[in-house]
C-alpha atoms as a PDB file:
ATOM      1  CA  UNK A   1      30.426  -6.708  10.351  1.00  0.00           C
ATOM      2  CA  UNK A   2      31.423  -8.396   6.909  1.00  0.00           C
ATOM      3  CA  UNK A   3      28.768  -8.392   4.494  1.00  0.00           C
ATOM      4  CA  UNK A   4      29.614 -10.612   1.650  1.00  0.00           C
ATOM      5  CA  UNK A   5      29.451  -8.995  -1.657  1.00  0.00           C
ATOM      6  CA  UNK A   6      26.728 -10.705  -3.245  1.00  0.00           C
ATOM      7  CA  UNK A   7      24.557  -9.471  -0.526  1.00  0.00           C
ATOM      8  CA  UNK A   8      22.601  -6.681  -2.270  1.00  0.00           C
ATOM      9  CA  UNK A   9      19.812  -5.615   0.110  1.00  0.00           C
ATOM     10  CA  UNK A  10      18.162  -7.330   3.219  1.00  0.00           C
ATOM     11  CA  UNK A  11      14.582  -7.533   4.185  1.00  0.00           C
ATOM     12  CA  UNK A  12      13.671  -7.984   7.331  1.00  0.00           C
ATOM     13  CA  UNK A  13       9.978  -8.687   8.441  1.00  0.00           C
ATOM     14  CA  UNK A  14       8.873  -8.436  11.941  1.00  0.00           C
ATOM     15  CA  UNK A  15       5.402  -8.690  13.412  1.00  0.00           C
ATOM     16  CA  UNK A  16       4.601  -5.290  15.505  1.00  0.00           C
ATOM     17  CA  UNK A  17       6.117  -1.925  15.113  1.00  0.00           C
ATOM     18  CA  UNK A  18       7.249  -2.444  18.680  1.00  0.00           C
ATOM     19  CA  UNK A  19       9.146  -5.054  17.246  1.00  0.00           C
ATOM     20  CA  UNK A  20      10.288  -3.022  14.556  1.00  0.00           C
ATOM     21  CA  UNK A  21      11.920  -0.309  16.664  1.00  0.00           C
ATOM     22  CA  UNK A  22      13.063  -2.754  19.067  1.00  0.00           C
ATOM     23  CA  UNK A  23      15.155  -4.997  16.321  1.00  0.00           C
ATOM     24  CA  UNK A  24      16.827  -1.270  14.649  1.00  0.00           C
ATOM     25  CA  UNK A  25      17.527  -0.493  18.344  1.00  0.00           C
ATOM     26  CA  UNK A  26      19.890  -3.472  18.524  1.00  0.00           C
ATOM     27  CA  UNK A  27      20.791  -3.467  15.337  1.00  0.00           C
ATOM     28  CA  UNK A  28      22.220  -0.068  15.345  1.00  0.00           C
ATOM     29  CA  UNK A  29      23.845  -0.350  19.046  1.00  0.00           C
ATOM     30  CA  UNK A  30      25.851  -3.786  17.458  1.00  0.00           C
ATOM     31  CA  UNK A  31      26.699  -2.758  14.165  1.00  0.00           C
ATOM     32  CA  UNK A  32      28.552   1.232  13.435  1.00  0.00           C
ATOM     33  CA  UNK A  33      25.534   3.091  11.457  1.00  0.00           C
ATOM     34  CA  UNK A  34      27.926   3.438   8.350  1.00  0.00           C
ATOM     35  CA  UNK A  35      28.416   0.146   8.081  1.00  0.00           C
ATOM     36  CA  UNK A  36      24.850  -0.787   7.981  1.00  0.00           C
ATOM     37  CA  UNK A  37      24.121   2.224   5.719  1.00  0.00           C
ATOM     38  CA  UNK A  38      26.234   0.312   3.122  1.00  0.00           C
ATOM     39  CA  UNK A  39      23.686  -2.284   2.265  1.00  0.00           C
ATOM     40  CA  UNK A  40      20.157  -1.492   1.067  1.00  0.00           C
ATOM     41  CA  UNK A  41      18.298  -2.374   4.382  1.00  0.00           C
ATOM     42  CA  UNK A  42      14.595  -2.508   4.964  1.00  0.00           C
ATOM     43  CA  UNK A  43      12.998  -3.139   8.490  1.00  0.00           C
ATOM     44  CA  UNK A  44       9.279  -3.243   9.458  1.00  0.00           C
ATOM     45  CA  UNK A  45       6.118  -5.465   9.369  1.00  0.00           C
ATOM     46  CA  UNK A  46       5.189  -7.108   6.056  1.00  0.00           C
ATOM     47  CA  UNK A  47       2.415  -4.255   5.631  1.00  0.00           C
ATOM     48  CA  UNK A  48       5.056  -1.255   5.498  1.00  0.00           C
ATOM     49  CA  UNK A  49       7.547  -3.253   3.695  1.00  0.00           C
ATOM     50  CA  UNK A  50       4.868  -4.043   0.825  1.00  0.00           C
ATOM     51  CA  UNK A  51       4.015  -0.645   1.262  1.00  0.00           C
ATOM     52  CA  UNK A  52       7.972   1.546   0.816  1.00  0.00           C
ATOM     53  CA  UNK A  53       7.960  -1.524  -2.356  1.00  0.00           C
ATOM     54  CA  UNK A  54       5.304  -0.025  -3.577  1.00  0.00           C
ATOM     55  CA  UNK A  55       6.082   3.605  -3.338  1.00  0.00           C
ATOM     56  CA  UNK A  56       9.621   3.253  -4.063  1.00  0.00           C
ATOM     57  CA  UNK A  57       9.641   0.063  -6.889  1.00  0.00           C
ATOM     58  CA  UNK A  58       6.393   1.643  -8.596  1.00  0.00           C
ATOM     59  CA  UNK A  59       8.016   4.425 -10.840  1.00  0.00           C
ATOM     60  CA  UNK A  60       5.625   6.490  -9.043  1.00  0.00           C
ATOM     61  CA  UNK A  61       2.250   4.699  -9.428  1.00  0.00           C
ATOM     62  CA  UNK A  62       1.869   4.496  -6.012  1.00  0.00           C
ATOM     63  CA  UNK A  63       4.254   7.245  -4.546  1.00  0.00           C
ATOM     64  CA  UNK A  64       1.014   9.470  -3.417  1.00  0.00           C
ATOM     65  CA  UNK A  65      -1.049   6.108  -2.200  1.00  0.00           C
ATOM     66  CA  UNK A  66      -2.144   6.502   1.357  1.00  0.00           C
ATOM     67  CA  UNK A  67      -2.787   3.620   4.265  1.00  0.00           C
ATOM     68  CA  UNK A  68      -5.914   2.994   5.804  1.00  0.00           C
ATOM     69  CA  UNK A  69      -5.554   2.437   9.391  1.00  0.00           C
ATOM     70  CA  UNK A  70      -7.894  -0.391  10.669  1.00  0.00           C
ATOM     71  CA  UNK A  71     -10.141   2.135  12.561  1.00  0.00           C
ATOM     72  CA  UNK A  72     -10.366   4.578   9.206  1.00  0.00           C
ATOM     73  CA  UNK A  73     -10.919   1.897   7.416  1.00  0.00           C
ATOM     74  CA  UNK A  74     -14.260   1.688   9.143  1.00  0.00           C
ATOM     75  CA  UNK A  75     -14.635   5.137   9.049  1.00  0.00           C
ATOM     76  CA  UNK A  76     -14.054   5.406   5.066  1.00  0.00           C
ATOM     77  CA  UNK A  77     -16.632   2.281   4.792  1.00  0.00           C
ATOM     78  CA  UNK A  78     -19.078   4.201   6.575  1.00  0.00           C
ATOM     79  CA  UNK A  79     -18.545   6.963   4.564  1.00  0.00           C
ATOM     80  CA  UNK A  80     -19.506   5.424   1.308  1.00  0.00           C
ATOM     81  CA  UNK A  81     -22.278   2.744   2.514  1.00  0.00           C
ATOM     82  CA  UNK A  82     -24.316   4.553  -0.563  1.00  0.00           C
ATOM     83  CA  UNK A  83     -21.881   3.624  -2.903  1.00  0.00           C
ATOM     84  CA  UNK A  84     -21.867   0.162  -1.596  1.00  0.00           C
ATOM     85  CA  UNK A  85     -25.454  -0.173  -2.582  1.00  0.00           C
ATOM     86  CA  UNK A  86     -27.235   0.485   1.215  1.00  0.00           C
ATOM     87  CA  UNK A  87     -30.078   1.928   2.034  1.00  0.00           C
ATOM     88  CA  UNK A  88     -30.177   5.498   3.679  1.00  0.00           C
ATOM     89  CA  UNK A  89     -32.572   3.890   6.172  1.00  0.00           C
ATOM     90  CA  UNK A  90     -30.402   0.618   6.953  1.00  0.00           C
ATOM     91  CA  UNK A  91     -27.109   3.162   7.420  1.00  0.00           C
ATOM     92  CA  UNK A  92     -29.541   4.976  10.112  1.00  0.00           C
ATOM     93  CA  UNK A  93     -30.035   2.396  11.864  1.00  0.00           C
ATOM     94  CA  UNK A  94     -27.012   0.638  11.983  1.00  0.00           C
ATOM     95  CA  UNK A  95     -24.663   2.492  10.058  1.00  0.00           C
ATOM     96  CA  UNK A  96     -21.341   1.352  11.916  1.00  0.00           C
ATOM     97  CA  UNK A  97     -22.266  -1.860  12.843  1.00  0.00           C
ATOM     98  CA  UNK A  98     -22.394  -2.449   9.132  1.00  0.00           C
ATOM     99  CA  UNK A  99     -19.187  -0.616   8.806  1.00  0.00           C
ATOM    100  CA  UNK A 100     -17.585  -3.220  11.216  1.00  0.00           C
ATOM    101  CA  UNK A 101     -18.838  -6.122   9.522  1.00  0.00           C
ATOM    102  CA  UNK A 102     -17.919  -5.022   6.378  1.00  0.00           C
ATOM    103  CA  UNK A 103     -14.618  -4.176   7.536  1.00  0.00           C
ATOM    104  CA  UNK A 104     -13.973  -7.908   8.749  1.00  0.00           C
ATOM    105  CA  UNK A 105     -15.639  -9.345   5.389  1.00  0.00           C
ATOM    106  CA  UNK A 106     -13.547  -7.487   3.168  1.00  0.00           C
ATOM    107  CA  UNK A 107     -10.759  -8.131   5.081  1.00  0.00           C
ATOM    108  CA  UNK A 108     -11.207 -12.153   5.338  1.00  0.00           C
ATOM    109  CA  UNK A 109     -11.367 -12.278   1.333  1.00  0.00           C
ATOM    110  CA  UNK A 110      -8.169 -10.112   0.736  1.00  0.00           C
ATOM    111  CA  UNK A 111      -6.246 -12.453   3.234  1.00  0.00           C
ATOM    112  CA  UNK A 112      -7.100 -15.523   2.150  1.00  0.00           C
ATOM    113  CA  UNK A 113      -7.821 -15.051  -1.562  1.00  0.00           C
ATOM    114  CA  UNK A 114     -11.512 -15.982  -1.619  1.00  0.00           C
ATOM    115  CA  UNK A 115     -13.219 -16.660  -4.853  1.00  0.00           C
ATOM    116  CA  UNK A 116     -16.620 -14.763  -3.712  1.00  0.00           C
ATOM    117  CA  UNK A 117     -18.478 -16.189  -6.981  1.00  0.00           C
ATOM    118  CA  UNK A 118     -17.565 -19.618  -5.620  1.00  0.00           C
ATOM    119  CA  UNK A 119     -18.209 -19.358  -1.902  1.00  0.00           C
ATOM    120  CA  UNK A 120     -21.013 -21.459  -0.032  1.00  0.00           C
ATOM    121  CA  UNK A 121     -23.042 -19.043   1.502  1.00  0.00           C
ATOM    122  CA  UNK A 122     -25.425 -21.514   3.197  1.00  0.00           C
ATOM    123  CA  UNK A 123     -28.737 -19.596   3.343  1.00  0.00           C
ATOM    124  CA  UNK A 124     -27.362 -15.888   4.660  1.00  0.00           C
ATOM    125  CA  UNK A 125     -28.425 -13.517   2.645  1.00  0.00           C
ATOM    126  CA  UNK A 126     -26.166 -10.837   4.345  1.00  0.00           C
ATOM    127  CA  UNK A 127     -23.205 -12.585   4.163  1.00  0.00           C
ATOM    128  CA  UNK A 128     -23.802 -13.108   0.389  1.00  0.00           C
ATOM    129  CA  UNK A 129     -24.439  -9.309  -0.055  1.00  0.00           C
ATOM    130  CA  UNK A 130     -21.725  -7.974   2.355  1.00  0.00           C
ATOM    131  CA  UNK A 131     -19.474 -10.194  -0.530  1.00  0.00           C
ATOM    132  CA  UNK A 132     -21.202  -8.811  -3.369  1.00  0.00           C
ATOM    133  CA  UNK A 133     -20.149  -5.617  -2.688  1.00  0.00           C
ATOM    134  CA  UNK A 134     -16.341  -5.965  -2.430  1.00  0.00           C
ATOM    135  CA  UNK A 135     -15.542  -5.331  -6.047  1.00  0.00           C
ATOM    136  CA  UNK A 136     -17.236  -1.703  -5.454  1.00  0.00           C
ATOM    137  CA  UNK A 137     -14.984  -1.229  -2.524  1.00  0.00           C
ATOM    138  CA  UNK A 138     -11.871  -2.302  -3.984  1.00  0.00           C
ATOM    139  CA  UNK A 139     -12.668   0.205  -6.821  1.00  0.00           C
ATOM    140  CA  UNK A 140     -12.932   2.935  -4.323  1.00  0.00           C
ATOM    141  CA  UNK A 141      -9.795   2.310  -3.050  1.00  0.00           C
ATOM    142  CA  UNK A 142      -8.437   2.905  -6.237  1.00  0.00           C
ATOM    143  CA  UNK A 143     -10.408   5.636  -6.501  1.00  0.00           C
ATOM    144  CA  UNK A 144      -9.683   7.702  -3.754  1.00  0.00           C
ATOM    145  CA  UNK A 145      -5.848   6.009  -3.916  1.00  0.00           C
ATOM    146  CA  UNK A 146      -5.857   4.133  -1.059  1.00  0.00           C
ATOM    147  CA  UNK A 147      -4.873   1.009   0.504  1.00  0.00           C
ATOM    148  CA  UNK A 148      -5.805  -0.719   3.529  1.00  0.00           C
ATOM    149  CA  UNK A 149      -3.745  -3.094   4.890  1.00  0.00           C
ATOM    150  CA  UNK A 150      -5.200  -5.998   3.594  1.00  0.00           C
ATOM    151  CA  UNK A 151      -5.102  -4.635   0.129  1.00  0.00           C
ATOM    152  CA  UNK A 152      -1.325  -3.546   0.455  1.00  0.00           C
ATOM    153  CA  UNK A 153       0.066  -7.140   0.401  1.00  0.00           C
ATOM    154  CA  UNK A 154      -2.767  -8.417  -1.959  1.00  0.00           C
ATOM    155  CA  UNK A 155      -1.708  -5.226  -4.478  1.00  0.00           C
ATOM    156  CA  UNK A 156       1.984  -6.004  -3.853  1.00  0.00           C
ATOM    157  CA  UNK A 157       1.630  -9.343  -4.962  1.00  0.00           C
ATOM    158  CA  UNK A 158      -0.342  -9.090  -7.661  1.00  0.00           C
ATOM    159  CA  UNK A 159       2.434  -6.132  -9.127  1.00  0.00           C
ATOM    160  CA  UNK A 160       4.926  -8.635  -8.172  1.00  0.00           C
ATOM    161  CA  UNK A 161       3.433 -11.601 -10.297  1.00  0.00           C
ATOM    162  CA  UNK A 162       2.298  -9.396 -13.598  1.00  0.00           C
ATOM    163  CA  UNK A 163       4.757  -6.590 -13.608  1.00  0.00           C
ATOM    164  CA  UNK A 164       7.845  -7.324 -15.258  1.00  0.00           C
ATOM    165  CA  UNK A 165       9.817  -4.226 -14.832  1.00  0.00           C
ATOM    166  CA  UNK A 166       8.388  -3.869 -10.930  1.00  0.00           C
ATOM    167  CA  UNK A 167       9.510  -6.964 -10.246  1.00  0.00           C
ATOM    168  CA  UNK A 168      13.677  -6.920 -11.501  1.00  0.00           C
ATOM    169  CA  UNK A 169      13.493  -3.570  -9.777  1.00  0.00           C
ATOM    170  CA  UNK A 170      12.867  -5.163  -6.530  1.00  0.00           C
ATOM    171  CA  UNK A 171      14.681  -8.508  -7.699  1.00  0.00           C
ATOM    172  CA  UNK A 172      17.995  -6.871  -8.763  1.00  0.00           C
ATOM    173  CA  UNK A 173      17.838  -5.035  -5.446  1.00  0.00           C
ATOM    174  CA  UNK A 174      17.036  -7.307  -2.545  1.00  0.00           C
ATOM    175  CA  UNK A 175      19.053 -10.855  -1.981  1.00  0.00           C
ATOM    176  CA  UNK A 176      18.453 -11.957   1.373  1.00  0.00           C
ATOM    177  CA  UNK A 177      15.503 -12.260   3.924  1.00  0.00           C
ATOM    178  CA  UNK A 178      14.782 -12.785   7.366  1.00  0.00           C
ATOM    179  CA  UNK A 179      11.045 -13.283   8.316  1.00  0.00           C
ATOM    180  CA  UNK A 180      10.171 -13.335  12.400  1.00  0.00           C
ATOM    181  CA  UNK A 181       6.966 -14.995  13.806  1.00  0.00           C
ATOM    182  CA  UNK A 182       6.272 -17.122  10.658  1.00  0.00           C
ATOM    183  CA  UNK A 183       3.936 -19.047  13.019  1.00  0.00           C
ATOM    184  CA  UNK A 184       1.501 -15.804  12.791  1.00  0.00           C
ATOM    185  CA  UNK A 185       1.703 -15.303   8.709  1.00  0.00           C
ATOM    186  CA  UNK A 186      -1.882 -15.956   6.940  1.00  0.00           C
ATOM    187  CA  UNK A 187      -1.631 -17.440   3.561  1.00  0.00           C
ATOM    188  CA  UNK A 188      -1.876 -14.379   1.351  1.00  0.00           C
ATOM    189  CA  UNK A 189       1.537 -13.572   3.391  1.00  0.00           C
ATOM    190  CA  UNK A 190       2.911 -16.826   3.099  1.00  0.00           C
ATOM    191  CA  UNK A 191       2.617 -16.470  -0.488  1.00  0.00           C
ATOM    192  CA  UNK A 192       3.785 -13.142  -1.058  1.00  0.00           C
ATOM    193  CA  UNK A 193       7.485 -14.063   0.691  1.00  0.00           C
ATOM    194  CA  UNK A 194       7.879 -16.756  -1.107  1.00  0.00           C
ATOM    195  CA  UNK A 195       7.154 -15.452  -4.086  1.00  0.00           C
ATOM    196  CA  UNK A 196       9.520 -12.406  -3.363  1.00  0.00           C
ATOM    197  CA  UNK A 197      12.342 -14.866  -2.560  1.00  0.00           C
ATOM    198  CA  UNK A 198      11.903 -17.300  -5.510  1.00  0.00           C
ATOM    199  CA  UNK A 199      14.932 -16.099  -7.359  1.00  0.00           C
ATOM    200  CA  UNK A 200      17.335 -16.007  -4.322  1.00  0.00           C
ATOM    201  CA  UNK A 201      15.897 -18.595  -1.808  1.00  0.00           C
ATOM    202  CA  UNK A 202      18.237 -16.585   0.495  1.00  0.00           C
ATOM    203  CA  UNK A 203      15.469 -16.802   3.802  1.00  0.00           C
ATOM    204  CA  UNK A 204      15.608 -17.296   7.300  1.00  0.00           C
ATOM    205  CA  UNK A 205      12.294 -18.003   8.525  1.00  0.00           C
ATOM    206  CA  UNK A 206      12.060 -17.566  12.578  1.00  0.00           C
ATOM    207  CA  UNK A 207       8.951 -19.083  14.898  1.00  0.00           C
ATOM    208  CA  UNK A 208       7.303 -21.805  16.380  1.00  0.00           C
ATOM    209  CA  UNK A 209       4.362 -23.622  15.879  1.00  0.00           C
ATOM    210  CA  UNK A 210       3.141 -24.212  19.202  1.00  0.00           C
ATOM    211  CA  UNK A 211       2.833 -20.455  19.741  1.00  0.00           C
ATOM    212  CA  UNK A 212       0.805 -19.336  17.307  1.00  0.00           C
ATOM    213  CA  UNK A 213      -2.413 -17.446  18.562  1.00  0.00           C
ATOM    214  CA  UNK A 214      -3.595 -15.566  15.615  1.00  0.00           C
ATOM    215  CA  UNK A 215      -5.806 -17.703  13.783  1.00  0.00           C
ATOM    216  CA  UNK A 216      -8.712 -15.638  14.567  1.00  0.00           C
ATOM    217  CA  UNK A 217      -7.321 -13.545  11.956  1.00  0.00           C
ATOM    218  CA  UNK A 218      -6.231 -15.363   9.730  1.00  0.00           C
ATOM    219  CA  UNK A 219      -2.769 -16.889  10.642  1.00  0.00           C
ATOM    220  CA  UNK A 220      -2.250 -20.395   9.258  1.00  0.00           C
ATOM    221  CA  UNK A 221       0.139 -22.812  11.413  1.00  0.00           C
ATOM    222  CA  UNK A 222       0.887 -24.618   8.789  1.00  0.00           C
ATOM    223  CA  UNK A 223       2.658 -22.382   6.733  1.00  0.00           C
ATOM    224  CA  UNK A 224       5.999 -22.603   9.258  1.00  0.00           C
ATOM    225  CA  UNK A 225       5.301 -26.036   9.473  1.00  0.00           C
ATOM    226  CA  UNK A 226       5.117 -26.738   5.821  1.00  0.00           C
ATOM    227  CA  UNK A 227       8.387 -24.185   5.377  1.00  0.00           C
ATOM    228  CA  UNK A 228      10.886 -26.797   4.647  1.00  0.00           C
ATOM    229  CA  UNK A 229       9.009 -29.237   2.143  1.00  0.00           C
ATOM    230  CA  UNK A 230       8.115 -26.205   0.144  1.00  0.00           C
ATOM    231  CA  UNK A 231      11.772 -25.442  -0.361  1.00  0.00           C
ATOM    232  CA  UNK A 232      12.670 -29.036  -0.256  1.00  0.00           C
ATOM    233  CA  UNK A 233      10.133 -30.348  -2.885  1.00  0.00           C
ATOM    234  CA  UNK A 234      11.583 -27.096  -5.092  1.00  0.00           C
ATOM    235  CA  UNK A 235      15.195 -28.357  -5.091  1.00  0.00           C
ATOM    236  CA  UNK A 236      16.593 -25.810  -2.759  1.00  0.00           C
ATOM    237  CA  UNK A 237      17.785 -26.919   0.562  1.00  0.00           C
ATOM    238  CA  UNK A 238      16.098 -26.140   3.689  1.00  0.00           C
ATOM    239  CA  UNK A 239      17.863 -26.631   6.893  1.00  0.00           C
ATOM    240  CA  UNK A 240      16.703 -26.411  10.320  1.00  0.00           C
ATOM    241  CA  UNK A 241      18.058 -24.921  13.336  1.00  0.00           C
ATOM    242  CA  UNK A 242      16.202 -25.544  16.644  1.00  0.00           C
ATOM    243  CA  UNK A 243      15.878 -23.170  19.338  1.00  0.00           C
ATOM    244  CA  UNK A 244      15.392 -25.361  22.297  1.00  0.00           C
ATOM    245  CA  UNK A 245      16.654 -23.455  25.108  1.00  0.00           C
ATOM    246  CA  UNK A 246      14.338 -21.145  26.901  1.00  0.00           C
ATOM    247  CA  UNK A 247      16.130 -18.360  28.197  1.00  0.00           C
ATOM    248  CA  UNK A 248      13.358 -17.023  30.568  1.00  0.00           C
ATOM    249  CA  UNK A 249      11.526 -19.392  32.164  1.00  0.00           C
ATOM    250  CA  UNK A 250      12.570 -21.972  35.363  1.00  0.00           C
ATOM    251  CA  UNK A 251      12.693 -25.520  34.923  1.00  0.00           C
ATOM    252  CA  UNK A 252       9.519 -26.724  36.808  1.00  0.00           C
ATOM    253  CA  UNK A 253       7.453 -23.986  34.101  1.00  0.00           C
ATOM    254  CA  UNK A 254       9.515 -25.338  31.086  1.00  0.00           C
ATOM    255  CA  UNK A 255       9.377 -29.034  31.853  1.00  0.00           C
ATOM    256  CA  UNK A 256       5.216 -28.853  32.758  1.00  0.00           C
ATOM    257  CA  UNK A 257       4.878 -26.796  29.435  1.00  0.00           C
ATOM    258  CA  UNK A 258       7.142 -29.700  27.446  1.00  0.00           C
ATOM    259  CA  UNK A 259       4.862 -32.267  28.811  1.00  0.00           C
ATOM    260  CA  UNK A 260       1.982 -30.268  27.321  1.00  0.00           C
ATOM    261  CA  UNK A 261       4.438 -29.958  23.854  1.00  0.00           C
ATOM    262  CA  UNK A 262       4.953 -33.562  23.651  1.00  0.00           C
ATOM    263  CA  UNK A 263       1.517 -34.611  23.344  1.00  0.00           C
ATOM    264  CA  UNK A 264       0.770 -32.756  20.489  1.00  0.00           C
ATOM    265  CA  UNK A 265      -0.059 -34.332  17.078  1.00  0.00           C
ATOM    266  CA  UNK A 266       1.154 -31.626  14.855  1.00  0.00           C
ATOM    267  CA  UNK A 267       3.848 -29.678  14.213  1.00  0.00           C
ATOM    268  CA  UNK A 268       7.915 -29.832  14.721  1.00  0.00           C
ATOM    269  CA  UNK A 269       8.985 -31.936  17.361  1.00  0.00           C
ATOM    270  CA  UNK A 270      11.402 -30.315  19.867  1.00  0.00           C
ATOM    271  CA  UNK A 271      12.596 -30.441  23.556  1.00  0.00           C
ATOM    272  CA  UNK A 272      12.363 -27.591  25.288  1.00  0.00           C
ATOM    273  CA  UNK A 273      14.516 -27.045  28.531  1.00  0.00           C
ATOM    274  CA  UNK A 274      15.267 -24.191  30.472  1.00  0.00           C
ATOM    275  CA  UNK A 275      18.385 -22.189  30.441  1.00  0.00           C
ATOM    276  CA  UNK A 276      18.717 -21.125  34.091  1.00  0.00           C
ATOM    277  CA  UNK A 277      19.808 -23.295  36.704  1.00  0.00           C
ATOM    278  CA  UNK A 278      16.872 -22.559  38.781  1.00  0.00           C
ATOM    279  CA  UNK A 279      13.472 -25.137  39.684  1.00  0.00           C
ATOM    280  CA  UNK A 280      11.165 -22.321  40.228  1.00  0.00           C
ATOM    281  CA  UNK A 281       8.125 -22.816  41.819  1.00  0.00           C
ATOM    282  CA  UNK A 282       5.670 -25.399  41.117  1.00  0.00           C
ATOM    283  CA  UNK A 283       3.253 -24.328  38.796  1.00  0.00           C
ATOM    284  CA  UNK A 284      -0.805 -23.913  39.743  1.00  0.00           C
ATOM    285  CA  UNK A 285      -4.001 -24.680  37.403  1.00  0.00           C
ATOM    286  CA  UNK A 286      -6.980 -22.973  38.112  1.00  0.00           C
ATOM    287  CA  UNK A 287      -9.800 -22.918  36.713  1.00  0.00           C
ATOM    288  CA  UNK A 288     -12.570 -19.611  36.417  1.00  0.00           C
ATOM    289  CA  UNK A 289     -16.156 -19.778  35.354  1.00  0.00           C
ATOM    290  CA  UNK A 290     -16.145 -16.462  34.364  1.00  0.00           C
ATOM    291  CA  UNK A 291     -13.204 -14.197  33.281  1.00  0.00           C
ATOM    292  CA  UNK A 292     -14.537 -11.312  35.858  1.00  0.00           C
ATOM    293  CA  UNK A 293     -13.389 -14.365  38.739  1.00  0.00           C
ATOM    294  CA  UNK A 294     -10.476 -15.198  36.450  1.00  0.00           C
ATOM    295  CA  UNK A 295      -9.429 -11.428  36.901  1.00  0.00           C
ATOM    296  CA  UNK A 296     -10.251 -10.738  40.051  1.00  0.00           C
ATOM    297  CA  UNK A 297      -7.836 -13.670  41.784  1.00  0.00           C
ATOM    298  CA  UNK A 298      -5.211 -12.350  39.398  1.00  0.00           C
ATOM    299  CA  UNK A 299      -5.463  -9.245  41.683  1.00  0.00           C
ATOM    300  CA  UNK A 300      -5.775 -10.521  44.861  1.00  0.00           C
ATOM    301  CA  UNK A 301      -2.548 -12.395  44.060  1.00  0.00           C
ATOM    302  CA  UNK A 302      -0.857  -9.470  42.729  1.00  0.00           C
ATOM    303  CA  UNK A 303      -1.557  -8.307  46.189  1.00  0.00           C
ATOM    304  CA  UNK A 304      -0.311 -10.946  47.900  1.00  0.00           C
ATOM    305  CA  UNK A 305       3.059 -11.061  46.249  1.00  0.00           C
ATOM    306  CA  UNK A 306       3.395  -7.423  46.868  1.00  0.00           C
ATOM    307  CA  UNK A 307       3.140  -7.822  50.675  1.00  0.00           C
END
């Protein structure tokens, strides 16, 4: 309820909309609404935050910039496979597989930065095309004043690092930051937080490294793992808090699942332990050689426990 005064504004990144809505929920139950309506507070997923910065820190460059959905993303591809340099006879017969593809490419090298002049393209000719073509796509996005998500953070960043006046705009107006599932943030994301707290180093970074499960696109586990010697090795103290009491599990889960923790090379060591006073049942293994047999015992069981 006491906000100190050299709290200016608050960021505060979550993973999912669901999570979004879930966090104000809380928030505004806790906290009287005109208390909270005192400080300059901004909650949603990195994409909409880099998004309301751009609309709102911009002077109106990007007020009337839309969002591109994943799925109209591929339907905007689609929609200019000419301009991309296809065939009318390749976009016949495979139009929106193309689109797809395309749609993955273009995201990969937003996300992580890639040099495509640079990249080893070992003997795929439509890899090395797909590539090609990105500049053309990124200039009609520009065009047509769009953004897809990639683009959003890569665009924020880049109006973050070479515009001044953009930058002490959002600067002079946010202080502190709270980032949740860091274990799930690819690299163009880890860089864009840290370079939007380098003048306060005012961050609370939340996750855990043995639950990260997006690397398929594009989440790097060792961005929360590498948190504190970034802040460390830049002379600003990083302290860590450990979470080690799981509130929803029994013991026999918890303790099978530490066991599993312990052996791991990487990451933050920890001890997990359950919170309830309660053993639980002893876990099962099973193993499925197909996931139709996986999900088909799942029901059965369901079944079971219902009776």
């Amino acid at each position: 309820n006491n906000v100190n005064s050299d709290v200016k504004g608050i960021i505060i990144c979550t993973f999912t909309r669901k999570a979004t809505e879930e966090l104000k929920t809380r928030l505004y139950s806790k906290i009287p609404y005109e208390k909270v309506n005192k400080i300059n507070l901004v909650i949603g997923t990195i994409h909409s935050i880099c998004y309301h910065l751009l609309s709102n820190y911009s002077e109106g460059v990007y007020s009337d910039y839309s969002i591109l959905p994943d799925d109209i993303q591929i339907t905007f591809i689609y929609s200019k496979l000419e301009n991309l340099g296809f065939s009318s006879e390749v976009i016949k017969k495979r139009g929106w597989q193309l689109s797809e593809d395309l749609g993955l490419i273009f995201n990969k090298i937003t996300d992580e930065n890639l040099d495509i002049d640079s990249l080893c393209y070992n003997d795929e000719p439509d890899i090395e095309t797909y590539c090609k073509v990105y500049p053309t796509y990124v200039k009609l996005l520009k065009k047509f004043k769009l953004l897809d998500f990639a683009t959003i953070q890569s665009t924020f960043l880049n109006e973050f690092r070479t515009n001044v006046e953009f930058k002490k705009r959002v600067t002079l107006d946010f202080s502190h930051f709270f980032v949740d599932e860091y274990q799930d943030v690819n690299n163009l994301q880890d860089k864009l937080l840290k370079r939007l707290v380098k003048n306060h180093n005012r961050i609370i970074a939340v996750g855990d490294d043995d639950q990260s499960i997006y690397s398929f696109r594009g989440a790097n586990v060792q961005n929360i793992i590498n948190f504190p010697d970034y802040f460390n090795n830049n002379s600003f103290k990083c302290y860590i808090e450990k979470l080690e009491f799981n509130r929803r599990s029994t013991s026999n889960i918890t303790n099978f699942n530490q066991k599993i923790i312990s052996k791991s090379e990487r990451g933050v060591t920890k001890s997990i332990r359950s919170y309830r006073n309660i053993e639980g049942d002893i876990h099962e293994i099973w193993e499925f050689d197909t996931d139709v047999a996986e999900a088909k015992y799942i029901e059965e069981s369901i079944k079971q426990i219902q009776e």
